[in-house]
N, C-alpha and C. Protein backbone atom coordinates (compact mmCIF):
# COMPACT_ATOMS: atom_id res chain seq x y z
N UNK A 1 36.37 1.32 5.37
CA UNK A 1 35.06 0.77 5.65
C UNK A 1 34.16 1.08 4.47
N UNK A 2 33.31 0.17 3.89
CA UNK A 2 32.37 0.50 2.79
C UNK A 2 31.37 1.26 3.53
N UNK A 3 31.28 2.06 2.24
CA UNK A 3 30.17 2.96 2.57
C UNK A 3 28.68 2.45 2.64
N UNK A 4 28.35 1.29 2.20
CA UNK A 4 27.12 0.68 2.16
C UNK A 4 26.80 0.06 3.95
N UNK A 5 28.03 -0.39 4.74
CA UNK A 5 28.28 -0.63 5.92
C UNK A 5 27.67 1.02 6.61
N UNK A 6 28.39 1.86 6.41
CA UNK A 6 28.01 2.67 7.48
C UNK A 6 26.40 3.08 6.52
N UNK A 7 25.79 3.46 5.47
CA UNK A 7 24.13 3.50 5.23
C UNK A 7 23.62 2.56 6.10
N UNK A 8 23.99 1.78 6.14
CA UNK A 8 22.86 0.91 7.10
C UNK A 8 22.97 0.96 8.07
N UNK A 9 24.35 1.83 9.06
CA UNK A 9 24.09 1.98 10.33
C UNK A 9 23.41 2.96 10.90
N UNK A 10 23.57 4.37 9.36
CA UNK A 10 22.96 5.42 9.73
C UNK A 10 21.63 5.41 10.01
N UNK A 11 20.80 4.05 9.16
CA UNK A 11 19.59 4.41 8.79
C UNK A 11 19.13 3.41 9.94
N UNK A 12 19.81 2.49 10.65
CA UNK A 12 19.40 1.84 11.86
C UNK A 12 19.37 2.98 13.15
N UNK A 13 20.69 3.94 13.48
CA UNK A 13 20.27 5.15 14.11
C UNK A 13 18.70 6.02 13.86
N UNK A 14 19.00 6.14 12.90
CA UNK A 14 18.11 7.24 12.61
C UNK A 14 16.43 6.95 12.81
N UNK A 15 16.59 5.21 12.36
CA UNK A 15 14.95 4.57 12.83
C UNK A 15 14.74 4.63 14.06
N UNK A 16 16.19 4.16 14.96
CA UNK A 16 15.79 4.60 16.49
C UNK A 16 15.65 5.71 17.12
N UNK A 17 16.28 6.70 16.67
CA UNK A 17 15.76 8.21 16.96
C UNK A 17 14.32 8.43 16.65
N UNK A 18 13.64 7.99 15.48
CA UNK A 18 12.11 8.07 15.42
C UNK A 18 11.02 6.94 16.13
N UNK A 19 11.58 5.82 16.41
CA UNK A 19 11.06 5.09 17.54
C UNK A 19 10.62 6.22 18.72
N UNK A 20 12.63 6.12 18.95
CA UNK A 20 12.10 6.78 20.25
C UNK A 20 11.37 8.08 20.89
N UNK A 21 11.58 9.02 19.55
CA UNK A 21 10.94 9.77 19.70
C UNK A 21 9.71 9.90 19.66
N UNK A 22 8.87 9.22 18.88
CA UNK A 22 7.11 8.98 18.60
C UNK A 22 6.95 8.39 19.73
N UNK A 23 7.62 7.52 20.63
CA UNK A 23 6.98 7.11 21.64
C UNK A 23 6.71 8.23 22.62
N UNK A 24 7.68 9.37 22.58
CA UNK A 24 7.17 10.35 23.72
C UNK A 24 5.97 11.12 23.06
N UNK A 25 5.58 11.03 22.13
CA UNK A 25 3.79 11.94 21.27
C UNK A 25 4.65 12.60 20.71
N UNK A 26 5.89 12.79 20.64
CA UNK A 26 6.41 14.21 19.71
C UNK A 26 6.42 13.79 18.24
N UNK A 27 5.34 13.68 17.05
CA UNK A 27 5.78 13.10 15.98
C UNK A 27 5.23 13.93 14.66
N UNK A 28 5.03 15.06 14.94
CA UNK A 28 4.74 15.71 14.13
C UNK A 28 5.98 16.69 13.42
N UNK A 29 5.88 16.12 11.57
CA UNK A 29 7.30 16.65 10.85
C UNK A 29 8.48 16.38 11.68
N UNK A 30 8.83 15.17 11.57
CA UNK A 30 10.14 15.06 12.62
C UNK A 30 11.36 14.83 11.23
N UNK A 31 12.24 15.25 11.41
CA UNK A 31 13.11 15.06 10.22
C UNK A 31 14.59 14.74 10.97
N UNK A 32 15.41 13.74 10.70
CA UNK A 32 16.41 13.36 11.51
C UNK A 32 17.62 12.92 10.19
N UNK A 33 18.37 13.33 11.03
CA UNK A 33 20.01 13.45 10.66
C UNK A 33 21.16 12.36 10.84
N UNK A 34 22.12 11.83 10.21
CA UNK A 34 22.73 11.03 10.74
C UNK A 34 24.12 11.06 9.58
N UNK A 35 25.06 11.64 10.21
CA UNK A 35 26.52 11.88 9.13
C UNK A 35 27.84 11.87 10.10
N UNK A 36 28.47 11.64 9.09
CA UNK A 36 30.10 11.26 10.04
C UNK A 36 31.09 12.18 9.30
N UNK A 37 31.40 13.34 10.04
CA UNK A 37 32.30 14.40 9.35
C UNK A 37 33.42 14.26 10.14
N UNK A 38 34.21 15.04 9.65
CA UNK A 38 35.77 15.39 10.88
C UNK A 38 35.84 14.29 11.54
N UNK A 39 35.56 12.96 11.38
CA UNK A 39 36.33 12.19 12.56
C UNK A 39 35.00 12.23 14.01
N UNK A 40 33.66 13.21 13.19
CA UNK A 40 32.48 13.19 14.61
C UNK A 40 31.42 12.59 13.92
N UNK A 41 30.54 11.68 14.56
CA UNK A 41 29.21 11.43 14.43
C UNK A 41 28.35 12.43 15.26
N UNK A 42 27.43 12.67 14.03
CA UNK A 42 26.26 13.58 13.91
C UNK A 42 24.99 13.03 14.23
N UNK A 43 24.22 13.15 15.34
CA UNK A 43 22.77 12.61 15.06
C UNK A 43 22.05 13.92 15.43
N UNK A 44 21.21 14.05 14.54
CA UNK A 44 20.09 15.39 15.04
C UNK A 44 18.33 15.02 14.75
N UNK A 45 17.47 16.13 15.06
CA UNK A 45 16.43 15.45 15.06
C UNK A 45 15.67 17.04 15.02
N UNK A 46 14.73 17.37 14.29
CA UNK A 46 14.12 18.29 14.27
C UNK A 46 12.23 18.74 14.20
N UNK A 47 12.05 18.62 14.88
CA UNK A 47 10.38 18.78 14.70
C UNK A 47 9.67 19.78 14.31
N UNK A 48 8.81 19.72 13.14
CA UNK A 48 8.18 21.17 12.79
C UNK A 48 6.58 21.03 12.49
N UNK A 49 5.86 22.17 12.75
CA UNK A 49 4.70 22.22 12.97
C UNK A 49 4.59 22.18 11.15
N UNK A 50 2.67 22.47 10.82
CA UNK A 50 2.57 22.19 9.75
C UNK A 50 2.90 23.12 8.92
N UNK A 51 3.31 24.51 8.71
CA UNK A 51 3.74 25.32 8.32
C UNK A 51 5.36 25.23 8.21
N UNK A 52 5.84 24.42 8.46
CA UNK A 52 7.30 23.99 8.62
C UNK A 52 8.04 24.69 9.67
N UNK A 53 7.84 25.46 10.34
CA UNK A 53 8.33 26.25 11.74
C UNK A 53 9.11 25.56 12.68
N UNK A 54 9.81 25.72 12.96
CA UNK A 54 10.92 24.78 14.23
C UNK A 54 10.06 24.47 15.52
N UNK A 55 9.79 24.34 16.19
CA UNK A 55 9.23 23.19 17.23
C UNK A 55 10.18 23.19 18.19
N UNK A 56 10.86 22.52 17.79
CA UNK A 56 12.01 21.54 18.64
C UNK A 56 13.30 20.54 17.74
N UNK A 57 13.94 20.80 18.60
CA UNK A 57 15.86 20.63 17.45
C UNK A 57 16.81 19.93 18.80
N UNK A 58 17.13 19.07 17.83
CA UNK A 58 18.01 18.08 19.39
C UNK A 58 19.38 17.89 18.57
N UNK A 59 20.04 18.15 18.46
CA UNK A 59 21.68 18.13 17.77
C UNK A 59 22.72 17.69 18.71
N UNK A 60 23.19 16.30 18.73
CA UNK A 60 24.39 15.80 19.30
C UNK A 60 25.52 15.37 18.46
N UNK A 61 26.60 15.32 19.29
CA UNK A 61 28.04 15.22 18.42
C UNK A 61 28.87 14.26 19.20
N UNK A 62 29.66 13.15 18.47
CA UNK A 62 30.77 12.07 19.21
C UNK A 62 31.44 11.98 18.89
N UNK A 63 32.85 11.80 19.29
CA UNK A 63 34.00 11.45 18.45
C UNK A 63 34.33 10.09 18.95
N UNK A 64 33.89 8.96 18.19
CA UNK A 64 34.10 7.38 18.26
C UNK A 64 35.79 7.11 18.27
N UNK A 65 35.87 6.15 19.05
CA UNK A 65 37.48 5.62 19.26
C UNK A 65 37.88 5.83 17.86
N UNK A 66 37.53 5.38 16.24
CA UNK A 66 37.65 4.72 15.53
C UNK A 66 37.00 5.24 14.12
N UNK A 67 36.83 4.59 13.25
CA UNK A 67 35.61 4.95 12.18
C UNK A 67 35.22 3.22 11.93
N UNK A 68 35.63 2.73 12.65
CA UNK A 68 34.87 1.23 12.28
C UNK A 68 33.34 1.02 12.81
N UNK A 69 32.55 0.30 12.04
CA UNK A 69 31.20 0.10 12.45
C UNK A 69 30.57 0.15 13.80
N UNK A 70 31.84 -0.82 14.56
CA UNK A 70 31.53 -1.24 16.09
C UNK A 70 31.64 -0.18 17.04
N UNK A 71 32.79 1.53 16.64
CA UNK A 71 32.63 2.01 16.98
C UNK A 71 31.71 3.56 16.96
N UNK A 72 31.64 3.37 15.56
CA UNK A 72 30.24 4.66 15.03
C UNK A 72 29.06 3.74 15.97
N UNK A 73 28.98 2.42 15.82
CA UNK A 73 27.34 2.15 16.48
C UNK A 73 27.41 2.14 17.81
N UNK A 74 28.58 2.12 19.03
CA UNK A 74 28.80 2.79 19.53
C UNK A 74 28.24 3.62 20.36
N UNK A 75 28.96 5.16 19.71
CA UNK A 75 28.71 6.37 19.19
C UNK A 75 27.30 7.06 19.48
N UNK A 76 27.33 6.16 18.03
CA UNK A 76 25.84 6.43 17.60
C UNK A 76 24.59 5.55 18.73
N UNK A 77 24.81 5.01 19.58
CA UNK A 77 23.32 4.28 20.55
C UNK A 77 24.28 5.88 21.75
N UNK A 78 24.53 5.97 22.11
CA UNK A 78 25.09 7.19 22.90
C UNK A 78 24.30 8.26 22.32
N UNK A 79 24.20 8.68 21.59
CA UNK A 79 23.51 9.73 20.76
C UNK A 79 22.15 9.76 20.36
N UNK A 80 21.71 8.65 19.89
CA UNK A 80 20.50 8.03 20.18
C UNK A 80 19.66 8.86 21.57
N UNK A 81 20.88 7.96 22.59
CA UNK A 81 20.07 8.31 24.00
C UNK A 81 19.70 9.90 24.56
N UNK A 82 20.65 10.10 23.78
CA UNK A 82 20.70 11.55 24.17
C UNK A 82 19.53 12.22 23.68
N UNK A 83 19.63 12.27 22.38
CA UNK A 83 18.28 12.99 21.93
C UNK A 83 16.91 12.14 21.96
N UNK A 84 16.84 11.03 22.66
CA UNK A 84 15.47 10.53 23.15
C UNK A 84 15.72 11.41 24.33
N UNK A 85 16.51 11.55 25.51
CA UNK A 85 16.10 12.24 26.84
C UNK A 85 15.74 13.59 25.95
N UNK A 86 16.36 14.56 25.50
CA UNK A 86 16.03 15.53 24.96
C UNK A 86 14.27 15.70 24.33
N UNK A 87 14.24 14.76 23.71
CA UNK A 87 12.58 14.16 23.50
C UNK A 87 11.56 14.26 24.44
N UNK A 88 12.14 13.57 25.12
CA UNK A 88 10.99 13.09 27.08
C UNK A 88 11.10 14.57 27.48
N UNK A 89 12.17 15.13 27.50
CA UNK A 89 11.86 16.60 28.32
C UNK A 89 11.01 17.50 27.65
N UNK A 90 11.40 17.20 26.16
CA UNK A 90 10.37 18.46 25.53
C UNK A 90 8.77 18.19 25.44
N UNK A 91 8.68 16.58 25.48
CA UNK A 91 7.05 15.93 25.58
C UNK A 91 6.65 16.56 27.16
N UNK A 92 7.20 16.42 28.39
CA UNK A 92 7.16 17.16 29.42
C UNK A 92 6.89 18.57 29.48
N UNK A 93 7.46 19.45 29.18
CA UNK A 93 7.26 20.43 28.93
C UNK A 93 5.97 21.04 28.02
N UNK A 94 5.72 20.44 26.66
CA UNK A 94 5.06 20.92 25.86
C UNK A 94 4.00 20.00 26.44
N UNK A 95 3.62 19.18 27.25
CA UNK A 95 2.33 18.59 27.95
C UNK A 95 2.07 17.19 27.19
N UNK A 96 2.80 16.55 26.29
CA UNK A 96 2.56 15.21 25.90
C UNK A 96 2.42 15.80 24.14
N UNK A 97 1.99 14.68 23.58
CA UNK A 97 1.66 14.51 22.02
C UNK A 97 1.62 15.42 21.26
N UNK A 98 1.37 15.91 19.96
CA UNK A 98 1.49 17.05 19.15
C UNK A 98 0.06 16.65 18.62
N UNK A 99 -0.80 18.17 18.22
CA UNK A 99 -1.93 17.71 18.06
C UNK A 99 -2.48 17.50 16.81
């Protein structure tokens, strides 16, 4: 598979991880992840206050049928979902938006 194929899937993940995450108010320093090691897709997502301090860290892992596109994207909307619920709970918890 070209590698220019999977950049653009990573970076289609990775926009939806920050969609979905700004929609719950969590959008302060959010820095997100998206790599395919060992045969696993990686999506992570990390939020830090302005001092750079951890916040909140959402790290999921898949092992796709495959390494073809159809199945990293897949994968990867599985992972997605995951760390948006991970998102909604921590906007819950921490009372909505970052200030």
């Amino acid at each position: 598979m070209a590698q220019s194929g999977r950049g653009e899937l990573f970076a289609e993940i990775e926009a939806k991880v920050r969609e979905l995450v700004s929609a719950t108010g969590l959008t302060a320093e959010l820095e997100v992840q998206v790599f395919f090691e060992d045969e696993l897709l990686f999506v992570s997502a990390t939020r830090r206050d302005a001092d750079g301090a951890v916040l909140w860290r959402s790290s999921h892992a898949a092992s796709p049928d495959s390494g073809s596109l159809s199945a990293l994207r897949e994968a990867g909307d599985e992972l997605v979902t995951r760390v948006a619920a991970d998102a909604a709970l921590a906007a819950a918890v921490d009372g909505g938006a970052d200030d």
